[in-house]
N, C-alpha and C. Protein backbone atom coordinates (compact mmCIF):
# COMPACT_ATOMS: atom_id res chain seq x y z
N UNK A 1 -9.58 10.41 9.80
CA UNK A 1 -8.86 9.28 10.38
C UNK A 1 -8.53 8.25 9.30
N UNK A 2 -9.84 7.90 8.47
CA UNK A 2 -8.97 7.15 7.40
C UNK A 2 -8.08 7.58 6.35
N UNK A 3 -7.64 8.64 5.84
CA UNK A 3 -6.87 8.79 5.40
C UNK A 3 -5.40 9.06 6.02
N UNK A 4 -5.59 9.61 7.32
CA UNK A 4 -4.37 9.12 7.96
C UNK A 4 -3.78 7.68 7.74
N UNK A 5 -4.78 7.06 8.01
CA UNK A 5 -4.49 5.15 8.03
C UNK A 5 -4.59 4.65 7.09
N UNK A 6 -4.90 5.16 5.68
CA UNK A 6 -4.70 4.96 4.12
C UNK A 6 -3.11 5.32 4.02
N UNK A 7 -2.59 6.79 4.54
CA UNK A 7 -1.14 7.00 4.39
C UNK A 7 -0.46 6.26 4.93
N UNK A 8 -0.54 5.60 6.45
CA UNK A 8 0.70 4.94 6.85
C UNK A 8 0.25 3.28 6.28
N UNK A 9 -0.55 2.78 5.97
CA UNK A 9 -0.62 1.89 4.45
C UNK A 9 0.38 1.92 3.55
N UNK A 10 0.04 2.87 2.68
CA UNK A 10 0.74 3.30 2.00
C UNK A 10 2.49 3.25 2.03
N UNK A 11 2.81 3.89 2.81
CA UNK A 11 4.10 4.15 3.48
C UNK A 11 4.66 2.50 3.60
N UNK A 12 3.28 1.85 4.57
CA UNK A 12 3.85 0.65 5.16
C UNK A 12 4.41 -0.54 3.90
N UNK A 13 3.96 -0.26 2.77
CA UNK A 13 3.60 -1.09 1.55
C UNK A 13 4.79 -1.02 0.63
N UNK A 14 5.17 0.75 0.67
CA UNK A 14 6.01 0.98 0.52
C UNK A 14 7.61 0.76 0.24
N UNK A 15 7.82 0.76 2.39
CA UNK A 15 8.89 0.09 2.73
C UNK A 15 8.96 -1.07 2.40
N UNK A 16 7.94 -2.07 2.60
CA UNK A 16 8.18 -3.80 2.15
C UNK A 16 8.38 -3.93 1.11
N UNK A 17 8.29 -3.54 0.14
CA UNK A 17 8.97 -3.14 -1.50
C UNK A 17 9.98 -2.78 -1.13
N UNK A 18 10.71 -1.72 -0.71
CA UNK A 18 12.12 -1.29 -0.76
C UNK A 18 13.12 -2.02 0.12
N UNK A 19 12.60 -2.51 1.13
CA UNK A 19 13.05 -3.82 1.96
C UNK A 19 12.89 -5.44 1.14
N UNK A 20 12.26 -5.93 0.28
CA UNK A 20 12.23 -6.68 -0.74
C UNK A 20 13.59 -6.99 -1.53
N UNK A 21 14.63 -6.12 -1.62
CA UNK A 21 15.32 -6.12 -2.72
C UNK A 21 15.49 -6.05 -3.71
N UNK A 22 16.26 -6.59 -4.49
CA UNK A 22 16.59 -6.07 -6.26
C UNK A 22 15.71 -7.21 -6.65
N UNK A 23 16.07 -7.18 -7.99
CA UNK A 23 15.14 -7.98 -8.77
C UNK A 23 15.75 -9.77 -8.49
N UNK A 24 14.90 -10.26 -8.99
CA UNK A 24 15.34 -11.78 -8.51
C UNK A 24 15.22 -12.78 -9.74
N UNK A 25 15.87 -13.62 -10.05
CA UNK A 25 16.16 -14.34 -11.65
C UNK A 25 14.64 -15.19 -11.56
N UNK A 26 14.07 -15.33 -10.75
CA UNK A 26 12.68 -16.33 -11.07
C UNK A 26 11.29 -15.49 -10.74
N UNK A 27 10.44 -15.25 -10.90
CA UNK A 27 9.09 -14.19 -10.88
C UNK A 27 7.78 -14.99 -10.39
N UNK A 28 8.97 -14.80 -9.17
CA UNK A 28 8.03 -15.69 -7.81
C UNK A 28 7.61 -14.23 -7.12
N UNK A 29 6.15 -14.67 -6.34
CA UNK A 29 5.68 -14.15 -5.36
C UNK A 29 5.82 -14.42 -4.01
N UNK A 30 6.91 -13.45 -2.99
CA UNK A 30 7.46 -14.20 -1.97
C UNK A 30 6.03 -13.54 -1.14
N UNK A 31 5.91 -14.09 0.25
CA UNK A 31 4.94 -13.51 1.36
C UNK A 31 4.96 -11.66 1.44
N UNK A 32 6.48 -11.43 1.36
CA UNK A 32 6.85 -9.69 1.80
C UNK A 32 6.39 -9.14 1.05
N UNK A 33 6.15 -9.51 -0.75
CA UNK A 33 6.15 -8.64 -1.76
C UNK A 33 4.73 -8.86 -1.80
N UNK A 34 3.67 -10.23 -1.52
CA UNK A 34 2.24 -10.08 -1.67
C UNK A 34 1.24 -9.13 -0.16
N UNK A 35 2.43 -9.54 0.83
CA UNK A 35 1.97 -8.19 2.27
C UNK A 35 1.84 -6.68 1.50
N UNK A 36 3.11 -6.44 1.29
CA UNK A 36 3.38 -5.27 0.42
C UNK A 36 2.47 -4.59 -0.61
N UNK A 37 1.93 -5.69 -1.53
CA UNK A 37 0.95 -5.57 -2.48
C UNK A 37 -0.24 -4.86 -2.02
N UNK A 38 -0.56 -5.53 -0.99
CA UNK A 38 -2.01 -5.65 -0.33
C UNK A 38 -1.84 -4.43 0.60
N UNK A 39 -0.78 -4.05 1.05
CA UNK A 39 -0.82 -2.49 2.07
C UNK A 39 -1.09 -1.50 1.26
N UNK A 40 -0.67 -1.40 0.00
CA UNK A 40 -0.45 -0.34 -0.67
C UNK A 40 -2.06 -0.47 -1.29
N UNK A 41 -2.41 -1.83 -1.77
CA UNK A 41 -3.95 -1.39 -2.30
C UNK A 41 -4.93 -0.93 -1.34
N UNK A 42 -5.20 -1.41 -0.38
CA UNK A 42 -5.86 -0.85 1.09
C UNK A 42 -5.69 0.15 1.02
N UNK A 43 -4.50 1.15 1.34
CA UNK A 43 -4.06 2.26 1.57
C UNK A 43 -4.47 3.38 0.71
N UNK A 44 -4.36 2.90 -0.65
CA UNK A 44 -4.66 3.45 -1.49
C UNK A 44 -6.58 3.90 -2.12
N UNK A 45 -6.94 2.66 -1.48
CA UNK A 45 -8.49 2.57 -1.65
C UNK A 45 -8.81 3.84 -0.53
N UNK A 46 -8.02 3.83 0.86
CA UNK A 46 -8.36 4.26 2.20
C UNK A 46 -8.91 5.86 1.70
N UNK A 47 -7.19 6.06 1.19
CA UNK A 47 -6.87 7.43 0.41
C UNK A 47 -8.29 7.80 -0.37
N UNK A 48 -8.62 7.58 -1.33
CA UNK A 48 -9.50 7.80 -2.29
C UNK A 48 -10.86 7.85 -1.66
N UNK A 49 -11.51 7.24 -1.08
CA UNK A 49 -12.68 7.30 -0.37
C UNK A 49 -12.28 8.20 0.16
N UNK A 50 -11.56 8.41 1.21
CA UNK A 50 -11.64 10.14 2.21
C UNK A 50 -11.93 10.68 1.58
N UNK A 51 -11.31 11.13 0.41
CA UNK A 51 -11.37 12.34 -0.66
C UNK A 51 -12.85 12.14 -0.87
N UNK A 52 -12.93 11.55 -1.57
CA UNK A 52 -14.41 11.21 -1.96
C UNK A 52 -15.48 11.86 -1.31
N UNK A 53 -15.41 11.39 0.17
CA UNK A 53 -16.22 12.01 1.41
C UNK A 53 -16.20 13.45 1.46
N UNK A 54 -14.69 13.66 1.67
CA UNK A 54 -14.80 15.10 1.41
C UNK A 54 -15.28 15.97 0.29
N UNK A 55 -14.97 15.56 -0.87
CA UNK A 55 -15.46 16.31 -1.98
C UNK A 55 -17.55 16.61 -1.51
N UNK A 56 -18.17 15.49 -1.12
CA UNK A 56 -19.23 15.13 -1.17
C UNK A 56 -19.86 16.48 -0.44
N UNK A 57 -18.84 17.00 0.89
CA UNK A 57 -19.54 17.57 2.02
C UNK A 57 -19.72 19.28 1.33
């Protein structure tokens, strides 16, 4: 189950990056791109522990 919910993380973190847009002339942190940030690290942590678990069994 958590790596299901590590992938759509992932995914979700994803899209808010590609929904974000192009690059922008000032290297500000808007709300979408620090949501974004934070789905993809979750997701990514989610990912890695499953494995983990599994390798273990």
């Amino acid at each position: 189950m958590a790596r299901y919910t590590g992938l759509a993380l992932l995914l979700i973190g994803a899209a808010g990056i590609a929904a974000a847009g192009g690059a922008s002339s000032a290297p500000e942190i808007d709300p979408t791109m620090g949501i974004s940030a934070l789905a993809l690290l979750s997701g990514g942590l989610l990912v890695i522990r499953a494995r983990k678990k599994r390798q273990q069994k």
